[in-house]
C-alpha atoms as a PDB file:
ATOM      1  CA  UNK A   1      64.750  80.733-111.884  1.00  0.00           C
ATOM      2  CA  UNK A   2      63.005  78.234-110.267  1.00  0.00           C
ATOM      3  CA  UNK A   3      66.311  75.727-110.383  1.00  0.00           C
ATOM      4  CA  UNK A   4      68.268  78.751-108.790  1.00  0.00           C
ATOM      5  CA  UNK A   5      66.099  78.617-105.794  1.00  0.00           C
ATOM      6  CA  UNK A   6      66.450  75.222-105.394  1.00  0.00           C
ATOM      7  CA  UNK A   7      69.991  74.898-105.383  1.00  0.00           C
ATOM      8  CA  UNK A   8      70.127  77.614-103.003  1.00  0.00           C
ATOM      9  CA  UNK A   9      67.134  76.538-100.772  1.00  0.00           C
ATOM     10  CA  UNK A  10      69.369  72.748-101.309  1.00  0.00           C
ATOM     11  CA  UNK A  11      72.389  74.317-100.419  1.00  0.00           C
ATOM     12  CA  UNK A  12      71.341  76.174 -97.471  1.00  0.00           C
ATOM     13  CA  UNK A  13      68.943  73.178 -95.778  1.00  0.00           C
ATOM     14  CA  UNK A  14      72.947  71.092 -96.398  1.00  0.00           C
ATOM     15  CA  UNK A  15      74.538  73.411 -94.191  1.00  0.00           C
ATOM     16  CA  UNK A  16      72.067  73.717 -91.393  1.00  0.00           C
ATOM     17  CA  UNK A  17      71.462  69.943 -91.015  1.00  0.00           C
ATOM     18  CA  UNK A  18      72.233  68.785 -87.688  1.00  0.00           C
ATOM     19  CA  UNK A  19      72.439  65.199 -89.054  1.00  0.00           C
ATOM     20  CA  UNK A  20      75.111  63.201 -86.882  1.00  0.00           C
ATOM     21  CA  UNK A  21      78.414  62.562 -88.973  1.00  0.00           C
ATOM     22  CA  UNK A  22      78.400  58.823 -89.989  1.00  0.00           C
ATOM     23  CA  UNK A  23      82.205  59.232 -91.128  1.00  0.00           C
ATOM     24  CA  UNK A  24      84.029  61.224 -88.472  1.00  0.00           C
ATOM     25  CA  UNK A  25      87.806  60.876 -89.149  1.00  0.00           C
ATOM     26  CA  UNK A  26      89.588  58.306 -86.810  1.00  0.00           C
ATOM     27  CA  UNK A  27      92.823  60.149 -86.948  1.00  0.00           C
ATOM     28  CA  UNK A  28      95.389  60.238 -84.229  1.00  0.00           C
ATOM     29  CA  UNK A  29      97.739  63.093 -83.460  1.00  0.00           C
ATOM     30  CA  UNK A  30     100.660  64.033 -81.241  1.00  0.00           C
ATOM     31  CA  UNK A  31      99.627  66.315 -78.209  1.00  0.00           C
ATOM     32  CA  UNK A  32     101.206  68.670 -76.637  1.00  0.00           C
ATOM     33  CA  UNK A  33     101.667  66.125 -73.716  1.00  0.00           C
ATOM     34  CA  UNK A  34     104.234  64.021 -75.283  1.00  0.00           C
ATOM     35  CA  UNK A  35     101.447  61.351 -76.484  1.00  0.00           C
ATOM     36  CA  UNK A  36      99.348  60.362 -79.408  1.00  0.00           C
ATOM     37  CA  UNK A  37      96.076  61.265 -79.254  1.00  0.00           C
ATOM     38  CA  UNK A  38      92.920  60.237 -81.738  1.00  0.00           C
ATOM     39  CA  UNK A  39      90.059  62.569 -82.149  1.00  0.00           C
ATOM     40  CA  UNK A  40      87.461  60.601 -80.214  1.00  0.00           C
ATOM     41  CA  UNK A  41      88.408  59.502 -76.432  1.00  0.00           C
ATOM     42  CA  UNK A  42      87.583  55.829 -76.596  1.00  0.00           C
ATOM     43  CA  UNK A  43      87.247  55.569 -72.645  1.00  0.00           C
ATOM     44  CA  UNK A  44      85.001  58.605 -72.326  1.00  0.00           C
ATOM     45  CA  UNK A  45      81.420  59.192 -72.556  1.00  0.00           C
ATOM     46  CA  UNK A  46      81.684  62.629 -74.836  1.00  0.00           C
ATOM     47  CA  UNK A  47      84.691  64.218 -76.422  1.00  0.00           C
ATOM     48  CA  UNK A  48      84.992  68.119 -76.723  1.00  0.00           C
ATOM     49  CA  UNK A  49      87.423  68.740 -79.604  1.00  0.00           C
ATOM     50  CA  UNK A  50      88.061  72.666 -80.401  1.00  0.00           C
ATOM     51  CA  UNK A  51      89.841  74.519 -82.630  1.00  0.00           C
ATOM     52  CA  UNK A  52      93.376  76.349 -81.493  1.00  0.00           C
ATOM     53  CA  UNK A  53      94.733  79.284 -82.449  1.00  0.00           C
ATOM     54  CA  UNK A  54      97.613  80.686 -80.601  1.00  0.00           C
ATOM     55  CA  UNK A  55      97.102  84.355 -82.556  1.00  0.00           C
ATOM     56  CA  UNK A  56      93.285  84.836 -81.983  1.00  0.00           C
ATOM     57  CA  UNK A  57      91.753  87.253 -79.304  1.00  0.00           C
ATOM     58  CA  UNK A  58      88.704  85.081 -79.168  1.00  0.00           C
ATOM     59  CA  UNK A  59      90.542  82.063 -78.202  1.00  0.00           C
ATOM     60  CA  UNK A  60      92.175  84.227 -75.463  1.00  0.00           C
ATOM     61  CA  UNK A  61      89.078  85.964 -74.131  1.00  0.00           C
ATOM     62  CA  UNK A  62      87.481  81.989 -74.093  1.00  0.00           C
ATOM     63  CA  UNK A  63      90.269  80.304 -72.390  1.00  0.00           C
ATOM     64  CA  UNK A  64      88.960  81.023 -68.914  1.00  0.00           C
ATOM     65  CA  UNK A  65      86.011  79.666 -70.235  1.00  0.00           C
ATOM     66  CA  UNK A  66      86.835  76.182 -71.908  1.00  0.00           C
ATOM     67  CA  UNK A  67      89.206  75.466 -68.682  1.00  0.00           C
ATOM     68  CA  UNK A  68      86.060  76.042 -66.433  1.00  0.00           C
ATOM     69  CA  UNK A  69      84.214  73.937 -68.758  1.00  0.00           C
ATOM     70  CA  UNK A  70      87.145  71.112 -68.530  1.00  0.00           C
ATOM     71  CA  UNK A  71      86.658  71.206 -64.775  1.00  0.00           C
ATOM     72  CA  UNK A  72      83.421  70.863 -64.558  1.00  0.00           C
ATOM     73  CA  UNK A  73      82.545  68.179 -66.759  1.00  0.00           C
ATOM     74  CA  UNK A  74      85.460  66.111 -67.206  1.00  0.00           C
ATOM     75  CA  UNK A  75      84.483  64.164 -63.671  1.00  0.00           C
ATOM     76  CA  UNK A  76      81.235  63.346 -65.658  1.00  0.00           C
ATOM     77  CA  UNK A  77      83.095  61.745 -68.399  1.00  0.00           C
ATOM     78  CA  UNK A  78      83.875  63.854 -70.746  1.00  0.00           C
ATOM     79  CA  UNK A  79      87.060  64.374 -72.684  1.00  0.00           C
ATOM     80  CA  UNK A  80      88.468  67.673 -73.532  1.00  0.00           C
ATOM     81  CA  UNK A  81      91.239  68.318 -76.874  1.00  0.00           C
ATOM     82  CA  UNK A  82      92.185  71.174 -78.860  1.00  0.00           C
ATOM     83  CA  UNK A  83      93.468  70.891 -82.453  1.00  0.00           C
ATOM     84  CA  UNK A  84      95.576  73.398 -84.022  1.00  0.00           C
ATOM     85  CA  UNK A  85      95.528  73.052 -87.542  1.00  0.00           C
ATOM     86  CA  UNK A  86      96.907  76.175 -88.482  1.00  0.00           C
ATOM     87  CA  UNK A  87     100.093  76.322 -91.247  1.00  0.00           C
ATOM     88  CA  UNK A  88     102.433  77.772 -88.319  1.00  0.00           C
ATOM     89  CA  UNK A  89     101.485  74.811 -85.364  1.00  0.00           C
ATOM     90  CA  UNK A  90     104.402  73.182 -83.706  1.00  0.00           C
ATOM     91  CA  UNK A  91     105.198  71.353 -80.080  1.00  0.00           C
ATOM     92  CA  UNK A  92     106.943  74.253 -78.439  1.00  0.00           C
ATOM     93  CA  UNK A  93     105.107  76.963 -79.328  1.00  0.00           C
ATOM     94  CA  UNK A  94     101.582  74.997 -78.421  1.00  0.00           C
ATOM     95  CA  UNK A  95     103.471  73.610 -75.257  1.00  0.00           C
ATOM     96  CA  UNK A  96     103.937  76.899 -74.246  1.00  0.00           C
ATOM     97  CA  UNK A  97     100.304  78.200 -75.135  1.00  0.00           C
ATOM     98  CA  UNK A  98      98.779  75.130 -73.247  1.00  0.00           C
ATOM     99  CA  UNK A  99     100.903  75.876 -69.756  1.00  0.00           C
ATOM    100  CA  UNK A 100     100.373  79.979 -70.104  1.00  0.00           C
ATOM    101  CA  UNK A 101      96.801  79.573 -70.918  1.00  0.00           C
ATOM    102  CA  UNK A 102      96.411  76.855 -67.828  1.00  0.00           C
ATOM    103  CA  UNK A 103      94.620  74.042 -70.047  1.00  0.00           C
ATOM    104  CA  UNK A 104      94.186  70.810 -68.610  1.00  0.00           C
ATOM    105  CA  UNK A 105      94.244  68.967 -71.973  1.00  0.00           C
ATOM    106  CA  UNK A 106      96.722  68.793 -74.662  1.00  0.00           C
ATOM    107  CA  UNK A 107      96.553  70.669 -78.150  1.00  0.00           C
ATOM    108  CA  UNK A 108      97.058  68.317 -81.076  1.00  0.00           C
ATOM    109  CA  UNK A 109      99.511  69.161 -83.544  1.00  0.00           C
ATOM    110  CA  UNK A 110      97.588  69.196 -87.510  1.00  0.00           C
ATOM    111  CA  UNK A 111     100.205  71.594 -89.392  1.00  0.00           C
ATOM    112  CA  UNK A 112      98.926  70.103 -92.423  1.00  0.00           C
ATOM    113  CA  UNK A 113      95.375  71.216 -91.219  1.00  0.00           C
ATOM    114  CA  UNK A 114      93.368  67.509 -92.328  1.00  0.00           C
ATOM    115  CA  UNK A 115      91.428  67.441 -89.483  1.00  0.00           C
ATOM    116  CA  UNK A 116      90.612  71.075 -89.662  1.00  0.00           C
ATOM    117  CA  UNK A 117      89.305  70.181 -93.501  1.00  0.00           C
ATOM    118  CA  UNK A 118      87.589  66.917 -92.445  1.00  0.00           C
ATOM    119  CA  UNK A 119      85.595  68.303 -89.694  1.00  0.00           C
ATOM    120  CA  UNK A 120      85.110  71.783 -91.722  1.00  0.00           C
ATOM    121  CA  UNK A 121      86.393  73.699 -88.769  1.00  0.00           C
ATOM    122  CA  UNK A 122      87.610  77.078 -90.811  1.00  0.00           C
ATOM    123  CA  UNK A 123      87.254  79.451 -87.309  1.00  0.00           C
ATOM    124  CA  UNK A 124      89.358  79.233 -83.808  1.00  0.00           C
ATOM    125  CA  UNK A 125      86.879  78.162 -80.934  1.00  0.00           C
ATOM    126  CA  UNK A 126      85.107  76.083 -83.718  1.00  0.00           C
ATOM    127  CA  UNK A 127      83.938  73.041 -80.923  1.00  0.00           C
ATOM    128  CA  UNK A 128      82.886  69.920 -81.692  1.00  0.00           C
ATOM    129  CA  UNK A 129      80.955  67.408 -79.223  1.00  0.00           C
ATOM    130  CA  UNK A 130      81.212  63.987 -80.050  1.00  0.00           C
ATOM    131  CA  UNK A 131      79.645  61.263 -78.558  1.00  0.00           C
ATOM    132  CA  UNK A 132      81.226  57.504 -77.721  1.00  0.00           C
ATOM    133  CA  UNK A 133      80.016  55.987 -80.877  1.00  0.00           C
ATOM    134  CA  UNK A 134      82.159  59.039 -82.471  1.00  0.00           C
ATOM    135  CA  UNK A 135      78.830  61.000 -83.569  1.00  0.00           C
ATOM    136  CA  UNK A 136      78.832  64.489 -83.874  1.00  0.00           C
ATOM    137  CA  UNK A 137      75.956  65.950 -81.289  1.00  0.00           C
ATOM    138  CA  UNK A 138      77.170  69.469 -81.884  1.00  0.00           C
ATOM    139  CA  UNK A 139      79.134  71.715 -83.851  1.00  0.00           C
ATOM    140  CA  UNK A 140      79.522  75.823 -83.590  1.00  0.00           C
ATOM    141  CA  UNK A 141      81.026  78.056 -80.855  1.00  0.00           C
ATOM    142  CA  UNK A 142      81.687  77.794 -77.281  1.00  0.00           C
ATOM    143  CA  UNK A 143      79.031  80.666 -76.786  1.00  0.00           C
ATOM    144  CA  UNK A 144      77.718  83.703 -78.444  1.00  0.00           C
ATOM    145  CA  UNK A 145      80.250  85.754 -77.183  1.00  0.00           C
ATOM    146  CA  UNK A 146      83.085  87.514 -79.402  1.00  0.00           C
ATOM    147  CA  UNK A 147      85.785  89.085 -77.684  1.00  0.00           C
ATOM    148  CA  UNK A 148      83.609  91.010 -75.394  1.00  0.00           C
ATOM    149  CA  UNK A 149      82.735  88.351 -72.549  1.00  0.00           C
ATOM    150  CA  UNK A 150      79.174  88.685 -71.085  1.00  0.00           C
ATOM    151  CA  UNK A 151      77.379  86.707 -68.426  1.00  0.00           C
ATOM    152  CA  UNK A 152      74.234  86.396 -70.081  1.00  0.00           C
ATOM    153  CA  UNK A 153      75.350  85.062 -73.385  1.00  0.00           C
ATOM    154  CA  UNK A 154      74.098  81.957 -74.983  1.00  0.00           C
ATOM    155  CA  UNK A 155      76.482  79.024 -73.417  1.00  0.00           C
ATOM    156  CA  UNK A 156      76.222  76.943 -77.025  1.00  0.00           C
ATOM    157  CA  UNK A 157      78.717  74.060 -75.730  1.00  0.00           C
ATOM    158  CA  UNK A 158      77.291  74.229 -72.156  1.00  0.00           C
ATOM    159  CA  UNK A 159      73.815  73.496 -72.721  1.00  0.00           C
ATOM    160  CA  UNK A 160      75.028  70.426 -75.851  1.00  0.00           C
ATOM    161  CA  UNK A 161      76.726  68.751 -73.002  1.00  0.00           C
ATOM    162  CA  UNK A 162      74.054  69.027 -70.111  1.00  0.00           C
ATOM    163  CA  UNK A 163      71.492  68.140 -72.962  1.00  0.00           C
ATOM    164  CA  UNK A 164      74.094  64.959 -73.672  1.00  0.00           C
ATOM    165  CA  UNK A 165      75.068  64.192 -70.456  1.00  0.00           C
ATOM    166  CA  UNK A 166      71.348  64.290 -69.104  1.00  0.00           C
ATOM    167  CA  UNK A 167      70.517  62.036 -72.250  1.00  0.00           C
ATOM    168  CA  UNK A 168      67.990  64.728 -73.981  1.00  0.00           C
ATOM    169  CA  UNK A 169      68.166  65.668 -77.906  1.00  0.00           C
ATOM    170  CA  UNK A 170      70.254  68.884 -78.085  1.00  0.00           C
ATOM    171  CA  UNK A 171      68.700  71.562 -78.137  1.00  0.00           C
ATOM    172  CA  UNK A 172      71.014  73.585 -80.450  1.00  0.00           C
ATOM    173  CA  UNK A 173      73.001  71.235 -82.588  1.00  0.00           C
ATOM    174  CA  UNK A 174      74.836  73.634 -84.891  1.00  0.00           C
ATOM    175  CA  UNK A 175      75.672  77.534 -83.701  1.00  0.00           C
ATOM    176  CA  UNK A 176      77.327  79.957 -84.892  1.00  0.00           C
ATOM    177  CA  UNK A 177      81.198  80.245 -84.626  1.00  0.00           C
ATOM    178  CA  UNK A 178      82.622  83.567 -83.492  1.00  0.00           C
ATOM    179  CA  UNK A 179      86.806  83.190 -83.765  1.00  0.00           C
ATOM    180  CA  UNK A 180      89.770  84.094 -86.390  1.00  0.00           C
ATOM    181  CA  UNK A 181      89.797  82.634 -89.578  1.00  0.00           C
ATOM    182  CA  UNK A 182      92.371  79.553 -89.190  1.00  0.00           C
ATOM    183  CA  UNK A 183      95.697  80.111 -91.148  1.00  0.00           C
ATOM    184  CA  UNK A 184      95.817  76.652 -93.317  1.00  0.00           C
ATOM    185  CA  UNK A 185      98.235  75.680 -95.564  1.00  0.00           C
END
């Protein structure tokens, strides 16, 4: 009994840790842009990556939200990416997506869904912030919003990247992700 609650207790303290990643994949993908892309922006300060998924009503009810976040702090050096690692990704489809939904940053193309496995991302809106010596700072949702967008919700991803950016510990380095499941082969 008492090994039982140890594995669990183990298992559970493993999955909260906010330990930075010391082995982030350094993988490079084609964008939705025409270009190769890698994970990390080498030339900025932070990198946003989040997870894409053309079918989730999350992602749609966020959009608004992760292009206002793109505006606002990619002056201040940061780099904004999405990833869709879902079985059905492919160029036209998430060339379309990324010119209806108005983002200012190419989706990466992971059919295979690697990077979705590396990075454990198993939920659309699953954001990562990663810092220039490609830590991981934070991991979890954009906010603690669902579908139903409020003004008062918890702004996860804001507050990592004014905690980053102003060169404080953040405050809330893992949160809780509220998208779809992600389709993976």
């Amino acid at each position: 009994m008492a090994l039982a609650k140890w594995l669990i207790s183990s298992a559970f303290v493993g999955a909260c840790s906010s330990t930075p990643s010391a082995h982030f994949p350094n993988l490079e993908r084609l964008g939705t842009d025409g270009t190769t892309h890698p994970l990390s922006d080498p030339a900025a300060r932070f990198t946003v990556i989040e997870f894409f998924s053309a079918h989730c009503p999350c992602q749609a009810q966020h959009d608004a939200r992760l292009a206002a976040l793109a505006r606002q702090y990619e002056p201040l050096g940061v780099s904004f990416i999405a990833v869709d690692s879902e079985a059905d990704a492919n160029l036209d489809r998430d060339r379309f997506e990324a010119e209806q939904r108005g983002y200012r940053y190419p989706i990466l193309l992971d059919p295979e869904g690697s990077i979705a496995r590396a990075l454990h991302a198993d939920y659309a809106t699953y954001t990562l912030l990663i810092d220039a010596r490609q830590q991981i700072l934070f991991r979890g949702g954009i906010d603690a919003d669902r579908t139903h967008l409020r003004a008062d919700t918890t702004p996860y991803l804001r507050n990592a990247l004014d905690d980053a950016l102003a060169g404080r510990v953040i405050r809330l380095a893992e949160a809780k992700t509220l998208g779809c499941s992600l389709v993976l082969r």
